[in-house]
C-alpha atoms as a PDB file:
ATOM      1  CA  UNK A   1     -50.578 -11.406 -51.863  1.00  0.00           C
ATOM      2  CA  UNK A   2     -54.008 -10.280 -50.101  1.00  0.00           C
ATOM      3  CA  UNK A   3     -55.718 -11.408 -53.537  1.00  0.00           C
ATOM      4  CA  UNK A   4     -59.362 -11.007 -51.215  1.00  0.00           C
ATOM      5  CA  UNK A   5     -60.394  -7.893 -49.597  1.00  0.00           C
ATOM      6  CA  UNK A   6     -58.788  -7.652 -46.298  1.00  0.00           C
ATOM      7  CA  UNK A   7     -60.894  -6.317 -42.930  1.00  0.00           C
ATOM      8  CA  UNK A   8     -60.427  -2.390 -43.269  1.00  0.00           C
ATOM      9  CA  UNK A   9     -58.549  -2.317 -39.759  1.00  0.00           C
ATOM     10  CA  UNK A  10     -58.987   0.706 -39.121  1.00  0.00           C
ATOM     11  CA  UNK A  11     -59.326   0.765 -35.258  1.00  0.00           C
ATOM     12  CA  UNK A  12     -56.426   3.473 -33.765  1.00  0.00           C
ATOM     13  CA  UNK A  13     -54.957   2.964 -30.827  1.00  0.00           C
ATOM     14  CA  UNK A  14     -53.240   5.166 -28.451  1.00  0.00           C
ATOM     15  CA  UNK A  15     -49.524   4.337 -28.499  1.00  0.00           C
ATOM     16  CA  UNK A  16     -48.098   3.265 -25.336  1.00  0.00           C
ATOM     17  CA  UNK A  17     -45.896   6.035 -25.229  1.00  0.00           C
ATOM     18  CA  UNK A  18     -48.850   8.626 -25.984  1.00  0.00           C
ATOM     19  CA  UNK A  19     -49.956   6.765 -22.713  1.00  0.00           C
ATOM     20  CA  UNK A  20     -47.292   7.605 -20.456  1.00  0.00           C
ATOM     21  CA  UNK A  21     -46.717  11.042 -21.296  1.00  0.00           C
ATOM     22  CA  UNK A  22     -50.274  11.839 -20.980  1.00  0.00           C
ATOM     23  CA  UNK A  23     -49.969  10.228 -17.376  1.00  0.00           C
ATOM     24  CA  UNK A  24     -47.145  12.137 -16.360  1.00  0.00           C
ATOM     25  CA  UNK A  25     -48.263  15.541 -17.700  1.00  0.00           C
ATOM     26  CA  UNK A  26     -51.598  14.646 -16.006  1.00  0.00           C
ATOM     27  CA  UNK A  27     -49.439  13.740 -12.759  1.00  0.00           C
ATOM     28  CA  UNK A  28     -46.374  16.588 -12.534  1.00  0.00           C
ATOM     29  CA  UNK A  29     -48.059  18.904 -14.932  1.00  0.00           C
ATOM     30  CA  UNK A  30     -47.060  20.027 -18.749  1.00  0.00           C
ATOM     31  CA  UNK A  31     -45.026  22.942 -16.688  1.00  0.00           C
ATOM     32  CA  UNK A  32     -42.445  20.564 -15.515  1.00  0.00           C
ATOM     33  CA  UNK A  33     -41.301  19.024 -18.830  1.00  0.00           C
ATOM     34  CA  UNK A  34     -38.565  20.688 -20.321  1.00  0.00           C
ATOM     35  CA  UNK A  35     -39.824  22.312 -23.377  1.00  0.00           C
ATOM     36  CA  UNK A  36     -37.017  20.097 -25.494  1.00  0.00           C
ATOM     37  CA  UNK A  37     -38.838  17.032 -24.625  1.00  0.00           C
ATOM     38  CA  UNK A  38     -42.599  18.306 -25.488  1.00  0.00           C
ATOM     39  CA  UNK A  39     -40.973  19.355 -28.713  1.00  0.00           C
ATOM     40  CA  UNK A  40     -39.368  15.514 -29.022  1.00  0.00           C
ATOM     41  CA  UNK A  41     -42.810  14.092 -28.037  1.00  0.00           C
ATOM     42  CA  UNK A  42     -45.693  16.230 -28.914  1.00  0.00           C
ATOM     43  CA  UNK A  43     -46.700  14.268 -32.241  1.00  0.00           C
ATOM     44  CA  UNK A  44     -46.950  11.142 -30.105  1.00  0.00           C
ATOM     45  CA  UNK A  45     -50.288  12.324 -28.271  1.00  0.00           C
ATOM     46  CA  UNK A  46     -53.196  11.328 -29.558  1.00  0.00           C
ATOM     47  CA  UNK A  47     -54.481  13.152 -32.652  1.00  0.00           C
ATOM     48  CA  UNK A  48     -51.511  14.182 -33.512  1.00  0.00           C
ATOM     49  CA  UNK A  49     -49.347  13.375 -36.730  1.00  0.00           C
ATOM     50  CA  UNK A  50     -46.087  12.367 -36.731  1.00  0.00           C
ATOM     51  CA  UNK A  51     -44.120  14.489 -39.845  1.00  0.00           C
ATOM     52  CA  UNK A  52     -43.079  12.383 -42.410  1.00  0.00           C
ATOM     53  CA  UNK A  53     -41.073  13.356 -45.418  1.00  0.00           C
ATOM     54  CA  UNK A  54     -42.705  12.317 -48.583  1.00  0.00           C
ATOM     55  CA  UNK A  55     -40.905   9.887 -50.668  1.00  0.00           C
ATOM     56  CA  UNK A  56     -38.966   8.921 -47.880  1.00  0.00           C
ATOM     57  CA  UNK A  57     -37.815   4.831 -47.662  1.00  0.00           C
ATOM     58  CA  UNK A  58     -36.775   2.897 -45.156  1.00  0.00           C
ATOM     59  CA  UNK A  59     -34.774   0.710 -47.243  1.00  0.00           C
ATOM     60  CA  UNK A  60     -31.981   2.490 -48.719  1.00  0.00           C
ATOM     61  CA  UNK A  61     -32.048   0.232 -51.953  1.00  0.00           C
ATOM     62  CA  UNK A  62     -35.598   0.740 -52.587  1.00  0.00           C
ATOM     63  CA  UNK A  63     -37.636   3.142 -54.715  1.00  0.00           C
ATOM     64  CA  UNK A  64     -40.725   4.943 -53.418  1.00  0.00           C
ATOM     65  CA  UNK A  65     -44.065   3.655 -55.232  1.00  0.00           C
ATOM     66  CA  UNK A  66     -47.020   5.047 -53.123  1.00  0.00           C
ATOM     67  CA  UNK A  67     -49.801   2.529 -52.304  1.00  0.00           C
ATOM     68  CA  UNK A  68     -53.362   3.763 -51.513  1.00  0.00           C
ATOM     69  CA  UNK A  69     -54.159   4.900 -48.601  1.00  0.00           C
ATOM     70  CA  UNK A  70     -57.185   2.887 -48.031  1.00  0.00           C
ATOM     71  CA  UNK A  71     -54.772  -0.044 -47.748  1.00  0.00           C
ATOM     72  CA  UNK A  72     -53.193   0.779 -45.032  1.00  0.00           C
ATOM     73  CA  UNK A  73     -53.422   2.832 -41.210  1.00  0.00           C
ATOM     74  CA  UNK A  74     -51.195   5.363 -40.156  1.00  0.00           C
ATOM     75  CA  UNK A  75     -49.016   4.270 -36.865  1.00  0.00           C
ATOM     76  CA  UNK A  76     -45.736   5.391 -35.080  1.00  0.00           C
ATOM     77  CA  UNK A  77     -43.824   1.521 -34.945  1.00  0.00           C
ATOM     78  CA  UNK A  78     -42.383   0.302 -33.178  1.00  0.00           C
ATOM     79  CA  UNK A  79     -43.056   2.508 -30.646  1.00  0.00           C
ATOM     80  CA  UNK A  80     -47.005   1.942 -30.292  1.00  0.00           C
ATOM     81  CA  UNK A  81     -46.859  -1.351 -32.125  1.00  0.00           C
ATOM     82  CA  UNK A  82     -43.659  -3.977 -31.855  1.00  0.00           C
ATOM     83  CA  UNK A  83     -42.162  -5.583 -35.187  1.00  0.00           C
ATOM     84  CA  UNK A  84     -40.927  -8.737 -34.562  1.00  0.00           C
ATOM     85  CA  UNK A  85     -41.748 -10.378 -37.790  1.00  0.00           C
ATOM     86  CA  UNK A  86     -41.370 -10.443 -41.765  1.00  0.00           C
ATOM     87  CA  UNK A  87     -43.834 -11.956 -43.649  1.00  0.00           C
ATOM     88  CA  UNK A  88     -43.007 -13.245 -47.413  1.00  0.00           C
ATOM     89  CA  UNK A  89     -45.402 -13.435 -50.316  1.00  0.00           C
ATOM     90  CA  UNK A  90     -46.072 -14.274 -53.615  1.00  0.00           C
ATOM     91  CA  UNK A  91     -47.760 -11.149 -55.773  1.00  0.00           C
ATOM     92  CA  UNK A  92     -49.438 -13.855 -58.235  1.00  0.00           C
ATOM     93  CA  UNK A  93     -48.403 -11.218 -61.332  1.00  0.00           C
ATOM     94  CA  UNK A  94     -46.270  -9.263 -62.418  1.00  0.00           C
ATOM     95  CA  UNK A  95     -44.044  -6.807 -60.753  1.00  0.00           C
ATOM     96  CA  UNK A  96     -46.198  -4.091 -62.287  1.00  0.00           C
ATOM     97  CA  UNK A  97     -49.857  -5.445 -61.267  1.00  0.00           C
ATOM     98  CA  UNK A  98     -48.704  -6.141 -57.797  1.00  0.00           C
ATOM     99  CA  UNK A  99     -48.081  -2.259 -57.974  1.00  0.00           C
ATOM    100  CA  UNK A 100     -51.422  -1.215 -60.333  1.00  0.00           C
ATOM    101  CA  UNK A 101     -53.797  -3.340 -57.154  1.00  0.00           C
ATOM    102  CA  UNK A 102     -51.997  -1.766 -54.117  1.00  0.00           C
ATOM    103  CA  UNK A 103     -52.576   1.449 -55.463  1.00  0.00           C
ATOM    104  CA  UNK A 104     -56.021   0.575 -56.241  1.00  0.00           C
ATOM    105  CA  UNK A 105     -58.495   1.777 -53.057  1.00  0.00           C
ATOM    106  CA  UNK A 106     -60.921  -0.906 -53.609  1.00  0.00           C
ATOM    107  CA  UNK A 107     -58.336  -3.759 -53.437  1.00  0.00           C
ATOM    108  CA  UNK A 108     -58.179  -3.365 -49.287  1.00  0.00           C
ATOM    109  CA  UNK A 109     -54.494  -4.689 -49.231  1.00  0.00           C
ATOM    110  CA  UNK A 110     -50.937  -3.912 -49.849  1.00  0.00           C
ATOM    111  CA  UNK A 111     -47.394  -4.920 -48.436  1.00  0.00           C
ATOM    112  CA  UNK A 112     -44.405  -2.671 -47.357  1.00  0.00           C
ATOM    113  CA  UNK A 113     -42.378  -3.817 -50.566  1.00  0.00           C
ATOM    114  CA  UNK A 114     -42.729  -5.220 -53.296  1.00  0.00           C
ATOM    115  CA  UNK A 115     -39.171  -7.581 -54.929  1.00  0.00           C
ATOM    116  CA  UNK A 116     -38.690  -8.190 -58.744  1.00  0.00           C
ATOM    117  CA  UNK A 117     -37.299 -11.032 -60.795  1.00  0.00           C
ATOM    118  CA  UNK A 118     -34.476  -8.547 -61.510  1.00  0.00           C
ATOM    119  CA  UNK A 119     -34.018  -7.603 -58.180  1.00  0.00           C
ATOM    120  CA  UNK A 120     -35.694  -4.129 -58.233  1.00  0.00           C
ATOM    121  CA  UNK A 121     -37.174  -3.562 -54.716  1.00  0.00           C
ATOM    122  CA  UNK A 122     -40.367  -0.921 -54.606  1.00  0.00           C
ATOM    123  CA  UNK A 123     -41.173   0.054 -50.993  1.00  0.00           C
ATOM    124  CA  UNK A 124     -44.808   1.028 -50.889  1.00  0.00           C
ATOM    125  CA  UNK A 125     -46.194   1.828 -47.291  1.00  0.00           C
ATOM    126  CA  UNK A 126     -43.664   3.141 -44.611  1.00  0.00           C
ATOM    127  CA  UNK A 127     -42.237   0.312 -41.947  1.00  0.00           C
ATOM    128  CA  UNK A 128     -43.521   2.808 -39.100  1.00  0.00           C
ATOM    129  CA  UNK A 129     -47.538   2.387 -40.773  1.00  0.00           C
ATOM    130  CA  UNK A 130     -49.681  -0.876 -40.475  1.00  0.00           C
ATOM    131  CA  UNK A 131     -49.935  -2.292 -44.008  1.00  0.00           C
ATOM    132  CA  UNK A 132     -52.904  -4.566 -44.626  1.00  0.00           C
ATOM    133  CA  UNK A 133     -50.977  -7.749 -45.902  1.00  0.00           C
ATOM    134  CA  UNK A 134     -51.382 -10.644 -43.804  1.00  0.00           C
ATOM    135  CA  UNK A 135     -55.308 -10.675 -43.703  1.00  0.00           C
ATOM    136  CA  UNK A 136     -54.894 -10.841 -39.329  1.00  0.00           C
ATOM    137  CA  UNK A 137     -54.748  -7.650 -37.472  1.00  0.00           C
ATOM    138  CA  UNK A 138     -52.434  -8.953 -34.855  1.00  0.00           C
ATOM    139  CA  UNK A 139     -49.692 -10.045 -37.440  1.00  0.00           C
ATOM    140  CA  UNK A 140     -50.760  -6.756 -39.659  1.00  0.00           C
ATOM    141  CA  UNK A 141     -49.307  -4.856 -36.616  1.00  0.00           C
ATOM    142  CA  UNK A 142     -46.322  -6.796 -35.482  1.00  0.00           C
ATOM    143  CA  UNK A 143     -44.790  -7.737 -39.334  1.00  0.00           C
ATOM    144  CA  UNK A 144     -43.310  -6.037 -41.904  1.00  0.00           C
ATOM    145  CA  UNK A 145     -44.033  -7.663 -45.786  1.00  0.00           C
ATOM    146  CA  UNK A 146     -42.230  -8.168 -48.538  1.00  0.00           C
ATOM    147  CA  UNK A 147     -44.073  -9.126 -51.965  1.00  0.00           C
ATOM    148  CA  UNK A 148     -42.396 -11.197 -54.316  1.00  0.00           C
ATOM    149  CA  UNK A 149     -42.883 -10.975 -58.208  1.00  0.00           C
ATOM    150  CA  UNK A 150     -44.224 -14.024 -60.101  1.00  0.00           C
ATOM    151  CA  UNK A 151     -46.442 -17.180 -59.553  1.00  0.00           C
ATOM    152  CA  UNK A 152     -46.220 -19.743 -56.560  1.00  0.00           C
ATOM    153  CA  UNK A 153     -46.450 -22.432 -59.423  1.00  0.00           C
ATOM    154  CA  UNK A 154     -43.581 -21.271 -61.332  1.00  0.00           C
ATOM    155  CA  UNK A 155     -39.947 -22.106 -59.727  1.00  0.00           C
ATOM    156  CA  UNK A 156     -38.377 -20.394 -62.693  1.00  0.00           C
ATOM    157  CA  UNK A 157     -39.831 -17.276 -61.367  1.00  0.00           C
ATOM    158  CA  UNK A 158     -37.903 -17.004 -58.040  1.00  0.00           C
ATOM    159  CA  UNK A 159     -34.552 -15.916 -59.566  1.00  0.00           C
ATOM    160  CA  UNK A 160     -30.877 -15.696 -57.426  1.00  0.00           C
ATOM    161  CA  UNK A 161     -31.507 -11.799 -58.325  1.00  0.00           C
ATOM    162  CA  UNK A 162     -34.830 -11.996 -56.271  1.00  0.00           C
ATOM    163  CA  UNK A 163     -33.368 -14.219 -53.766  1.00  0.00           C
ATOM    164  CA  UNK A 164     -30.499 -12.132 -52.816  1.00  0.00           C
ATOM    165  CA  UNK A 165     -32.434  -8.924 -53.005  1.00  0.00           C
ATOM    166  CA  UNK A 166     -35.254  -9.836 -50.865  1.00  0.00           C
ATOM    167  CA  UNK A 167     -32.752 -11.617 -48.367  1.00  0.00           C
ATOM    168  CA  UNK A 168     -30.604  -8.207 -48.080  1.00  0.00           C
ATOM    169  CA  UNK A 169     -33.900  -6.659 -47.502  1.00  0.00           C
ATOM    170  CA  UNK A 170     -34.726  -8.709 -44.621  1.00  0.00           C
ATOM    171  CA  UNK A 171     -31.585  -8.690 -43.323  1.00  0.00           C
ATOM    172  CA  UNK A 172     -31.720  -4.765 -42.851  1.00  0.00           C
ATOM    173  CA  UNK A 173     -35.337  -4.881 -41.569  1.00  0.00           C
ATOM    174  CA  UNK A 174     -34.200  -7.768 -38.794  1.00  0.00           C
ATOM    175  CA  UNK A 175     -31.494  -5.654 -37.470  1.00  0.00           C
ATOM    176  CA  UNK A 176     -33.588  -2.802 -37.285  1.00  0.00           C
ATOM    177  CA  UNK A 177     -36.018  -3.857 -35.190  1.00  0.00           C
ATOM    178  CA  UNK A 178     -33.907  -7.028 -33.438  1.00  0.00           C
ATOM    179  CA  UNK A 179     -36.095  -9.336 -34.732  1.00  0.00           C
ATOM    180  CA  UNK A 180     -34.200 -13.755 -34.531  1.00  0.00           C
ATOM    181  CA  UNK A 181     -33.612 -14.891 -37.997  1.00  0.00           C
ATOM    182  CA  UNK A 182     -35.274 -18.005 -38.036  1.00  0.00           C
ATOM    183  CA  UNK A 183     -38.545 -20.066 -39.261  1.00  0.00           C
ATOM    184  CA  UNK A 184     -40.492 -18.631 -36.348  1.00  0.00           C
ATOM    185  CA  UNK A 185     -39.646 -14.660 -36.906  1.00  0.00           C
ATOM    186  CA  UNK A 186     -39.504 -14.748 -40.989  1.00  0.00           C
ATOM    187  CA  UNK A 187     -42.796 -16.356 -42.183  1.00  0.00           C
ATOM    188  CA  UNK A 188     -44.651 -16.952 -45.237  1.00  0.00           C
ATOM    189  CA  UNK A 189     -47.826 -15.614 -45.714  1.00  0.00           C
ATOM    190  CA  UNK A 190     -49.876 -19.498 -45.891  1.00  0.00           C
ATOM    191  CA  UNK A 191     -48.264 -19.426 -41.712  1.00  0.00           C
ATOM    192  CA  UNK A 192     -50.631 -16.636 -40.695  1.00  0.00           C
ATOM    193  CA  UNK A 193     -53.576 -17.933 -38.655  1.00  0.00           C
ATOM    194  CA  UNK A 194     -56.561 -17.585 -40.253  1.00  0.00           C
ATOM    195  CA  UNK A 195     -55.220 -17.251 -44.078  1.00  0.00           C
ATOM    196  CA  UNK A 196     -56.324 -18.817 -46.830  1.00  0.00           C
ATOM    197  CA  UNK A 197     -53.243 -18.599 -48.717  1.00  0.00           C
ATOM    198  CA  UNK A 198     -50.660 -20.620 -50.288  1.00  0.00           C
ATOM    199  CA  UNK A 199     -47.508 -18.219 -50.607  1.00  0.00           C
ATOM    200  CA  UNK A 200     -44.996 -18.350 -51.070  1.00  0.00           C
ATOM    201  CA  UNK A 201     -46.065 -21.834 -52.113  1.00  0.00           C
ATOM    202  CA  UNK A 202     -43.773 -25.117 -51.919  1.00  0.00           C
ATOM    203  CA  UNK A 203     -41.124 -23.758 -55.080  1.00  0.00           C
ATOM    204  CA  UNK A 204     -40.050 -21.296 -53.059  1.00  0.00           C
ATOM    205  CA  UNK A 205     -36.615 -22.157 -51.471  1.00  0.00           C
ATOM    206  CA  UNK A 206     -36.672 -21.278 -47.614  1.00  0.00           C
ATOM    207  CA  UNK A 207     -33.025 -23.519 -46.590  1.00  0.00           C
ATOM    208  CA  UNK A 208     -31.554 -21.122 -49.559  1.00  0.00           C
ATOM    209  CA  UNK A 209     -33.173 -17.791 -48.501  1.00  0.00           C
ATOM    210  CA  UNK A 210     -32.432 -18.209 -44.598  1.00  0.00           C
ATOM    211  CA  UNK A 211     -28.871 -19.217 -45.540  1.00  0.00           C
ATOM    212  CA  UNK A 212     -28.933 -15.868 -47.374  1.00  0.00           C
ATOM    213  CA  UNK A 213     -30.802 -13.831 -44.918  1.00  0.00           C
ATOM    214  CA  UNK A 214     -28.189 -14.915 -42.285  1.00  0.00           C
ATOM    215  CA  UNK A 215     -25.555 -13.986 -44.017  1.00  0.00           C
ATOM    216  CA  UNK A 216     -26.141 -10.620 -44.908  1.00  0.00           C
ATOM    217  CA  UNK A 217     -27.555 -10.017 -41.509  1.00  0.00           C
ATOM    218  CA  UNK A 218     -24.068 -11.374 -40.299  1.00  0.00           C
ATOM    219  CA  UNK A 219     -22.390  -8.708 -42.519  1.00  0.00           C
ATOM    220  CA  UNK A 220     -23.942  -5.690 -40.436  1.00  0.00           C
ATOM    221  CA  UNK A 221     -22.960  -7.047 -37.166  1.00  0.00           C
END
């Protein structure tokens, strides 16, 4: 869990795509494009918003808990930024504080979801947005994280509820974005250059959770 302040990151970018189709309306002229395809693209130049529906998860077996918006930047992935990673934390508290700080403005961190002892799975920041999680900007961009409830002392706390949850979680995000399910692409947080870490600490069981992960990933093949 970003227990520190994290950098504020808030540099934008202009998408790759946002690139190209300002180079070709700048090159064959807006007149050109069909009007279907402005329509399909016109949120992707720069300045411009992409809709988004609120309450809207990414995760079908999540719940919606907003996190502040100071903790995280507004992108259009993987289209301007590739995901090619998960990264997996430890919230050091409850299920319900992990929530109270990434709501908090002042705490300068959050993760895309949040998994309880029982299983419950709170998605907090959209997959498509940068969350602030990893405390490095590259792997901010690139990964997707998933908070676990609980303390990296405590074994007892990583139940087979969280376990499967979290691993059926991962599973969906690594077929979305075709991301290997191995050591290298599904990461703990203390893996991060740069961290000062320790989660998800030593207890937590990564032979049983890739085991898992690959399974369920196997089951939407």
């Amino acid at each position: 869990m970003g227990a520190r302040k994290a950098s504020k990151d808030s540099d934008r970018r202009i998408g790759r795509r946002a690139l190209l189709v300002g180079g070709a309306a700048a090159a064959v002229g807006t007149a050109v494009l069909a009007r279907d395809e402005l329509g399909r693209l016109w949120w992707r130049m720069p300045g411009v918003e992409k809709p988004r529906k609120e309450g809207e998860v990414d995760y079908a077996g999540a719940r919606w808990v907003a996190a502040s918006e100071a903790n995280w930047r507004r992108a259009d992935r993987p289209d301007d930024y590739g995901i090619d990673m998960v990264v997996v934390h430890v919230t050091q508290g409850s299920f319900d504080s992990a929530v109270k700080v990434f709501q908090d403005p002042g705490h300068g961190a959050a993760s895309h979801y949040i998994v309880g002892k029982d299983g419950h799975v709170a998605q907090m920041i959209r997959e498509l947005d940068v969350a602030y999680h990893a405390g490095n900007r590259g792997y901010n961009e690139r990964s997707v994280g998933i908070e676990h409830e609980g303390f990296v002392d405590r074994p007892e706390d990583f139940t087979d509820e969280m376990y499967t949850a979290s691993a059926r979680l991962a599973a969906r995000i690594c077929a979305r974005y075709d991301i290997p399910v191995d050591r290298e692409h599904i990461i703990g947080h203390v893996e991060v250059p740069g961290t000062d870490h320790t989660d998800p600490g030593e207890h937590w069981d990564w032979d049983r959770y890739m085991k898992l992960v690959r399974r369920e990933r196997a089951a939407l093949a």
